[in-house]
Protein backbone atom coordinates (compact mmCIF):
# COMPACT_ATOMS: atom_id res chain seq x y z
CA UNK A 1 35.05 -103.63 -48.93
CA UNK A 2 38.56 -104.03 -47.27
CA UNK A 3 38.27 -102.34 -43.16
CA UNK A 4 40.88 -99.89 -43.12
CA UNK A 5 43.52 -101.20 -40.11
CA UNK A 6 42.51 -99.53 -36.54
CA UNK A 7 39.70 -97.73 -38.26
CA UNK A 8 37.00 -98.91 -35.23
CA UNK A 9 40.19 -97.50 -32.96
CA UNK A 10 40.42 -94.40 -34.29
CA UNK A 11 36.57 -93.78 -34.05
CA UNK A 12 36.73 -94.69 -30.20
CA UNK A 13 39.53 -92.36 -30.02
CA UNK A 14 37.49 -89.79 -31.40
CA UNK A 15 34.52 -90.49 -29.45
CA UNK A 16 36.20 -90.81 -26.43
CA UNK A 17 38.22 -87.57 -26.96
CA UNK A 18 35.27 -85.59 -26.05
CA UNK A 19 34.56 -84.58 -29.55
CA UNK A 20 30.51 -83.98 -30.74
CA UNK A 21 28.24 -86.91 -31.78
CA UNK A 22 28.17 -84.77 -35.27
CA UNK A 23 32.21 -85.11 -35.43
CA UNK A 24 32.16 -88.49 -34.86
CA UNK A 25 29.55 -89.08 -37.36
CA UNK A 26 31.24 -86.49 -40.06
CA UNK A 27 35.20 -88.85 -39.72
CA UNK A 28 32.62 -91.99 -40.05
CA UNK A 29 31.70 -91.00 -42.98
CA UNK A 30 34.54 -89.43 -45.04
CA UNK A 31 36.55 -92.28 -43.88
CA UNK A 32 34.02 -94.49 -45.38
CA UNK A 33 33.74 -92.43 -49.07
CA UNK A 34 37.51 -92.89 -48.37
CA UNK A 35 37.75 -96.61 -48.45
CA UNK A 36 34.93 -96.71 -50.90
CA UNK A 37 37.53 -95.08 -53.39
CA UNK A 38 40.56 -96.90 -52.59
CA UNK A 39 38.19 -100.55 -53.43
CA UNK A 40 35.79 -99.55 -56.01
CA UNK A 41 37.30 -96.61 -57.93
CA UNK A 42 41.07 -97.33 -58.00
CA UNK A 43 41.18 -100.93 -56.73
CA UNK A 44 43.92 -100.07 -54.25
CA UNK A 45 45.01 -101.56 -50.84
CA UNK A 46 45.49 -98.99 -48.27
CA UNK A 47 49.29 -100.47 -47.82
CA UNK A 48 49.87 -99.24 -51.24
CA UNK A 49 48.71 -95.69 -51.25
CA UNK A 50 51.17 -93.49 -52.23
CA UNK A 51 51.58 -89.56 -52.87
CA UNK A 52 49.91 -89.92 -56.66
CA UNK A 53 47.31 -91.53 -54.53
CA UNK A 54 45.82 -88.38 -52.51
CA UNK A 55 46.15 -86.35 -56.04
CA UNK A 56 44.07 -88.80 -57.44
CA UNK A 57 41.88 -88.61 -54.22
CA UNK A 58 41.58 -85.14 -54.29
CA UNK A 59 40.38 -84.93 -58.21
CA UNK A 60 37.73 -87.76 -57.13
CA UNK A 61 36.83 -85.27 -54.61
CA UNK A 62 35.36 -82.99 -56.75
CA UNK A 63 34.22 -84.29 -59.53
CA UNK A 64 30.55 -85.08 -60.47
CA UNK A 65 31.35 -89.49 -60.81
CA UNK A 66 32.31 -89.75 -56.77
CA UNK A 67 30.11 -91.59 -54.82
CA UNK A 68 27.86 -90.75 -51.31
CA UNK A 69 29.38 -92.79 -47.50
CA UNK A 70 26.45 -94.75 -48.83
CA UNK A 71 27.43 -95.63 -52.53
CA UNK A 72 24.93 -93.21 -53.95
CA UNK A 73 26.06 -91.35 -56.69
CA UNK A 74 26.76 -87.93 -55.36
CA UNK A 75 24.20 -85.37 -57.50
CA UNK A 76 26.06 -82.30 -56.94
CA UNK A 77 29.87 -80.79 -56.43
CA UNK A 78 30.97 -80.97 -53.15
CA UNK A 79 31.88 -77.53 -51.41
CA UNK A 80 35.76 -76.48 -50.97
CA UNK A 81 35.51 -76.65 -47.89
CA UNK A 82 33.49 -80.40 -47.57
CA UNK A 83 36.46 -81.58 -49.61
CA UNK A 84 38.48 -80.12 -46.71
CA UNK A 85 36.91 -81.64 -44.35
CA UNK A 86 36.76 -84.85 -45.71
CA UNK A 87 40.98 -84.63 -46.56
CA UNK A 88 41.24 -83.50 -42.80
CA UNK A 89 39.50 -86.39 -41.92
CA UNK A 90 42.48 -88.66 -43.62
CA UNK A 91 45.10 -86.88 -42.62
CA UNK A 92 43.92 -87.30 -38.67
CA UNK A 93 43.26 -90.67 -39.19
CA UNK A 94 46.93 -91.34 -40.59
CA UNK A 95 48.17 -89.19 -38.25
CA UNK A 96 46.72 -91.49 -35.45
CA UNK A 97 48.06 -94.73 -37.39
CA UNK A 98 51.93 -92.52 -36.82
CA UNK A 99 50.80 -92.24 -33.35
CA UNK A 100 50.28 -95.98 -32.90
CA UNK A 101 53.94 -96.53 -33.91
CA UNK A 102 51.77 -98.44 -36.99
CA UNK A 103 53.80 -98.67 -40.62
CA UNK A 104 51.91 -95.70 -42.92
CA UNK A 105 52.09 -95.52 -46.40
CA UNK A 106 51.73 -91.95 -47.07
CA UNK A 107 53.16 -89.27 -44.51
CA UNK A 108 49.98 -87.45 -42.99
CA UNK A 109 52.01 -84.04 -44.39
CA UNK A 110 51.73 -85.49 -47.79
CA UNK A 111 47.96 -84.71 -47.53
CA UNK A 112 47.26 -80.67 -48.00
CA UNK A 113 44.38 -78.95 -48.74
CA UNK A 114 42.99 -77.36 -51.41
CA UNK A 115 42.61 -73.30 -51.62
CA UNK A 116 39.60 -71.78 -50.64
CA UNK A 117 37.39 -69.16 -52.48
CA UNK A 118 37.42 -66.02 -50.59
CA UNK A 119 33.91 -64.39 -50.72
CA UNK A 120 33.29 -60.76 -49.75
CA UNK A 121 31.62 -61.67 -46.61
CA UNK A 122 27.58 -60.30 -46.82
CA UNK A 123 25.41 -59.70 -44.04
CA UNK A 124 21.73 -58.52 -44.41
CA UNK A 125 21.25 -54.67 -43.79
CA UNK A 126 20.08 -54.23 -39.90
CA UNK A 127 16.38 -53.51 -40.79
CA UNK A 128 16.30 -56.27 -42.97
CA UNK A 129 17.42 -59.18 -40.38
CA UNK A 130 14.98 -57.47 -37.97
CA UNK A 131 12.34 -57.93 -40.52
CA UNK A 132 12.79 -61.35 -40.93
CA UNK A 133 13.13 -61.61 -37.68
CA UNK A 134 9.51 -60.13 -36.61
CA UNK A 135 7.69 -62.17 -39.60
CA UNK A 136 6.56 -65.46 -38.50
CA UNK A 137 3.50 -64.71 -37.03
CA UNK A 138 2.44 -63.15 -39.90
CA UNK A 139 3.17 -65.94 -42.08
CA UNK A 140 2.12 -69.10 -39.54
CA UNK A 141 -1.90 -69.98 -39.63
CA UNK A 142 -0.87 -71.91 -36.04
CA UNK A 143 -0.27 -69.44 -33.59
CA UNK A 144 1.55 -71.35 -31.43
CA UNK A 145 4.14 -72.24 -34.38
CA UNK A 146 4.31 -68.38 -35.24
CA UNK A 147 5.51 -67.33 -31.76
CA UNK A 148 7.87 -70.37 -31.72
CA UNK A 149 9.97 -69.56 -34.92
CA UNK A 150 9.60 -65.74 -33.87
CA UNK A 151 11.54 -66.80 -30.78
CA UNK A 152 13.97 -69.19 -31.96
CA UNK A 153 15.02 -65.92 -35.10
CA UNK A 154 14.88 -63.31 -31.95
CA UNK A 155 17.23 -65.51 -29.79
CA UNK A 156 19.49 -66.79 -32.75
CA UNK A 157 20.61 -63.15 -33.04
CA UNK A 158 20.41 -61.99 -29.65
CA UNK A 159 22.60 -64.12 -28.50
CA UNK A 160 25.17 -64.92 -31.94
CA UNK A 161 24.79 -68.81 -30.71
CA UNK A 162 24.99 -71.65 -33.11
CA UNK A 163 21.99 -73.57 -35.01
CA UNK A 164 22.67 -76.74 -33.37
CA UNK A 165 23.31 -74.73 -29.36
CA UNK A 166 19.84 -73.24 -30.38
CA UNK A 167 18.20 -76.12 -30.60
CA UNK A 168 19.57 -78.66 -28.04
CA UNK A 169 18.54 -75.88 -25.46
CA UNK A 170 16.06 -76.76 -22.34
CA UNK A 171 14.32 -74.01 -20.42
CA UNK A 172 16.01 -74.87 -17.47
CA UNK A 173 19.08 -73.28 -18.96
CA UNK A 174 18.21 -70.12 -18.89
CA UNK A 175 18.62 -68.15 -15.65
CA UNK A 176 15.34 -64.94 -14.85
CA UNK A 177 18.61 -62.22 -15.47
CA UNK A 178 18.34 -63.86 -19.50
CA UNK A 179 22.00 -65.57 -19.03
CA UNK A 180 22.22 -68.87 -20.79
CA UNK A 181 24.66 -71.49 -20.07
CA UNK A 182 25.75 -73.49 -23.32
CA UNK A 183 27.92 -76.38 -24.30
CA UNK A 184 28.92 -75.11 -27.47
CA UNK A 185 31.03 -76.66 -30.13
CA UNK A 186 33.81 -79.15 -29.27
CA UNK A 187 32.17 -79.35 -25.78
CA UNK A 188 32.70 -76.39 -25.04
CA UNK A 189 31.33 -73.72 -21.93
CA UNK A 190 30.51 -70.74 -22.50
CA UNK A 191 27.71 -67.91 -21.36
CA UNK A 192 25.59 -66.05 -23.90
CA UNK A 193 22.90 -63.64 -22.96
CA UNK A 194 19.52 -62.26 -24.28
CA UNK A 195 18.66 -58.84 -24.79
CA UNK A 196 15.78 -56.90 -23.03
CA UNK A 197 13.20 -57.39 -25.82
CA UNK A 198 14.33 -61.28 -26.12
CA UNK A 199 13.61 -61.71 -22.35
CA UNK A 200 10.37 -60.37 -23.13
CA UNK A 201 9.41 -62.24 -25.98
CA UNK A 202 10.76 -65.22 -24.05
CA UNK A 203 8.17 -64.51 -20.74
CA UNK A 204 5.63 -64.12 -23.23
CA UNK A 205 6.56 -67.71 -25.15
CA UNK A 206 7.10 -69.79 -22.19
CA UNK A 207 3.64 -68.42 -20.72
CA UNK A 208 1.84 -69.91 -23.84
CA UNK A 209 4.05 -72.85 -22.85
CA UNK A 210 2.97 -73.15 -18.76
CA UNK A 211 0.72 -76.15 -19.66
CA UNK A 212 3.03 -78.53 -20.71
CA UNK A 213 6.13 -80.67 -19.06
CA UNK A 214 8.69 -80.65 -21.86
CA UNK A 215 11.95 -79.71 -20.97
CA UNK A 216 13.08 -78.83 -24.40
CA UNK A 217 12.73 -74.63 -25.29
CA UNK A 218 11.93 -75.81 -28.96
CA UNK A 219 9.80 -78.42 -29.36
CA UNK A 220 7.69 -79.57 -32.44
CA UNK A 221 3.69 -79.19 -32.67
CA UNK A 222 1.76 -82.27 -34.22
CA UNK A 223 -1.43 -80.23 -35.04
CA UNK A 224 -2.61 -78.82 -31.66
CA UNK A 225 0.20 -80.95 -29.55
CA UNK A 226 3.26 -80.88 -28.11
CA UNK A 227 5.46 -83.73 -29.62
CA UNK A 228 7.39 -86.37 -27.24
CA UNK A 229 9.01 -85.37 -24.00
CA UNK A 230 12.58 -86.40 -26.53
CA UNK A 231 10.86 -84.68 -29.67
CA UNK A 232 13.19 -81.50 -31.17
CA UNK A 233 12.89 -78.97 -34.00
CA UNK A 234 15.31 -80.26 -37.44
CA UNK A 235 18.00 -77.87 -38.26
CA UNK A 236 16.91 -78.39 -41.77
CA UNK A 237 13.26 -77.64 -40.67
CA UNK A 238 14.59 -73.97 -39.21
CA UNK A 239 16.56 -73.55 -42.18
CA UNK A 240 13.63 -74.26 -44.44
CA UNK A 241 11.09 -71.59 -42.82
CA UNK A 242 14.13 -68.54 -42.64
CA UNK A 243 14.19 -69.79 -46.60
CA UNK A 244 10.58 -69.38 -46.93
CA UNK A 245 10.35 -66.14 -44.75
CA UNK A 246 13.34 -64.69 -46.76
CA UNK A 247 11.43 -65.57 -50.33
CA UNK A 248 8.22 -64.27 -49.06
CA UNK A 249 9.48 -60.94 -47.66
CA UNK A 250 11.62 -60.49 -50.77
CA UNK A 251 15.18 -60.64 -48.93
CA UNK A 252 17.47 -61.42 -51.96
CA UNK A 253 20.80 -61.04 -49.25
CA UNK A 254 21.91 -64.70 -49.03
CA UNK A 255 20.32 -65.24 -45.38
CA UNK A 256 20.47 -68.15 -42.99
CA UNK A 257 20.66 -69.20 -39.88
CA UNK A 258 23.85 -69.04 -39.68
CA UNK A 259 23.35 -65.23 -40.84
CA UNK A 260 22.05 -64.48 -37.45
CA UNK A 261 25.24 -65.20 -35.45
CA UNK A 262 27.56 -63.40 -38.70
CA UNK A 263 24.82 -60.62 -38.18
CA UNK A 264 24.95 -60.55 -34.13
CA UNK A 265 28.73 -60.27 -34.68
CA UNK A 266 29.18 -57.31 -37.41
CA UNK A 267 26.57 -55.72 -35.91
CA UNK A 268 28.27 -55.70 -32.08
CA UNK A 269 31.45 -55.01 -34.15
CA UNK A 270 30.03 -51.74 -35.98
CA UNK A 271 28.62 -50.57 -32.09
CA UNK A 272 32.29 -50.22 -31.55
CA UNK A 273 32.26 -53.53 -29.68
CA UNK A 274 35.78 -55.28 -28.46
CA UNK A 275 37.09 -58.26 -30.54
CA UNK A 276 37.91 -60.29 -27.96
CA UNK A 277 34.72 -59.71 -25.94
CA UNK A 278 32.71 -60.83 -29.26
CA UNK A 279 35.24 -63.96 -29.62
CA UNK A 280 33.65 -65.17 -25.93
CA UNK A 281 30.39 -64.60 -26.84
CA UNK A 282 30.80 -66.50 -30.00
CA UNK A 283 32.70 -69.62 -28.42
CA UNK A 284 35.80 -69.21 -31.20
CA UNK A 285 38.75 -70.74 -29.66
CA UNK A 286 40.80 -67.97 -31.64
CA UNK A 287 40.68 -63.95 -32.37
CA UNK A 288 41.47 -64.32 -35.63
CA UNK A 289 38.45 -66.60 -36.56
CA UNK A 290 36.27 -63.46 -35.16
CA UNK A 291 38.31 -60.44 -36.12
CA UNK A 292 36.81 -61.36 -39.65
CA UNK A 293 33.24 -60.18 -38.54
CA UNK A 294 35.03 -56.53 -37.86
CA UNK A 295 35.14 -55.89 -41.54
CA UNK A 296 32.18 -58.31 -42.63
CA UNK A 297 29.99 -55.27 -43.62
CA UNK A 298 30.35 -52.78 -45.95
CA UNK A 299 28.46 -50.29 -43.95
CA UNK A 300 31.33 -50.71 -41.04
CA UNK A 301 34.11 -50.01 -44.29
CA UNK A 302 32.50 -47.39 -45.34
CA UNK A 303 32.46 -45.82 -41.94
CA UNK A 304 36.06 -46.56 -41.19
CA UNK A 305 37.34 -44.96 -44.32
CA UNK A 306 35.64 -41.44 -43.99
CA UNK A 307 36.63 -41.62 -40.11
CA UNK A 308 40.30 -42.56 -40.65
CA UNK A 309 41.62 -41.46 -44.51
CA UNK A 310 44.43 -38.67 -44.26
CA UNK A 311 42.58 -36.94 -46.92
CA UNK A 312 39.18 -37.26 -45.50
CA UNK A 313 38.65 -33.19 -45.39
């Protein structure tokens, strides 16, 4: 399969550009399903690309017959916004090739994206999240598992941090006054903070912790002990017990963990909280990413239309 020219370049430039490991990996790979097309599906050069190209591109995209970074034949659709990514992914890459004073075939302009669904936003009712929240022990035979997944829920929506910040977190981050320091997304600094009962919950965790030496706040249990001093809990692990937890409690609100830090957001945003203050505590690098989570719930709609309609009396 033909190397596209200064690929191995642009993924140093990416890697050096203080972008995340996960950003690195996600241009590997659409590059790669990229290239894949170009040689096996349309038997092209990359020289010879032209505008009919990317259309052609694009329809591979999403169709059912594309194939995996890895050749596999793909089993499902792929998202509007994976097929996003994966065109953003081209269009940087080209763009780099412009920057490199290198001969392009295809302006990187020529490459837009396609239009996104818009989904009324929905966020579990207050109770509920709190519910789900308070349920692993319940549901855990292993204790210690039960107060570990309680903890990682509880501080997923006290604080409105990210899956990934969640779990790369060691207990030497957090301060006694519950203030966590984070690298966030894109390398990013930025201060969250735990709530009163979170600090508690958190005493109470790390005392059933006091007898071991990992560093990590998460860590996995292989029967009765701690896994390796480098050992962390899966994303898809954490996603798979709030699934389970959901099913069992009978939440049928679409809820992940990615729900908690929508959740932390509306919820902060129906208190009367300010926009920009909730954009810090998120880590979004713009307002308008966050002013979403204002009108995320229909509860905060509802409110805002008997409080400010002319003819409300």
């Amino acid at each position: 399969m033909e190397t596209l020219p200064y690929q191995e370049d642009f993924l140093l430039h990416i890697k050096t550009s203080n972008y995340s490991v996960e950003t690195l990996y996600n241009y590997e790979q659409d590059l790669t399903v990229f290239k894949r097309f170009l040689a096996e599906d349309i038997r092209l050069p990359f020289s010879h690309i032209n505008r009919h190209t990317i259309e052609l591109y694009k329809a591979h995209l999403t169709s059912r017959d594309r194939k995996t970074a890895k050749g596999i034949r793909a089993e499902k659709r792929l998202s509007a916004a994976s097929i996003n990514r994966n065109l953003s992914s081209v269009r940087s890459y080209i763009k780099y090739l412009v920057d490199r004073d290198c001969d392009v075939p295809v302006a990187p302009e020529v490459i837009t994206l396609i239009k996104m669904p818009k989904k009324h936003a929905r966020v579990a009712e207050f109770d509920t999240l709190v519910q789900l929240i308070e349920s692993p022990p319940q549901f855990e035979k292993m204790k210690e598992i039960g107060m570990r997944n309680r903890m990682m829920l509880e501080m997923l929506f006290s604080t409105g941090m990210r899956i990934s910040e969640l779990l790369s977190l060691n207990k030497n981050q957090i301060n006694e006054t519950g203030k966590i320091f984070i690298q966030g997304k894109g390398k990013k600094e930025r201060f969250v903070y735990l709530t009163d009962r979170a600090k508690e919950l958190l005493h109470e965790y790390l005392a059933m912790r006091r007898n071991d030496n990992n560093p990590a706040l998460f860590i996995p249990y292989r029967g009765r002990n701690t896994g390796t001093l480098k050992a962390r809990i899966s994303p898809n692990y954490l996603q798979m017990k709030i699934k389970q937890y959901k099913e069992r409690l009978g939440i049928v609100v679409p809820t992940s963990a990615h729900s908690f830090r929508h959740g932390f957001a509306t919820y902060l945003a129906e208190q009367g909280a300010n926009p920009a203050a909730i954009q810090i505590l998120l880590g979004h690098e713009s307002l308008h990413t966050t002013t979403r989570y204002v009108h995320a719930s229909d509860a905060y709609a509802e409110k805002t239309h008997k409080q400010f309609h002319p003819l409300k009396e």
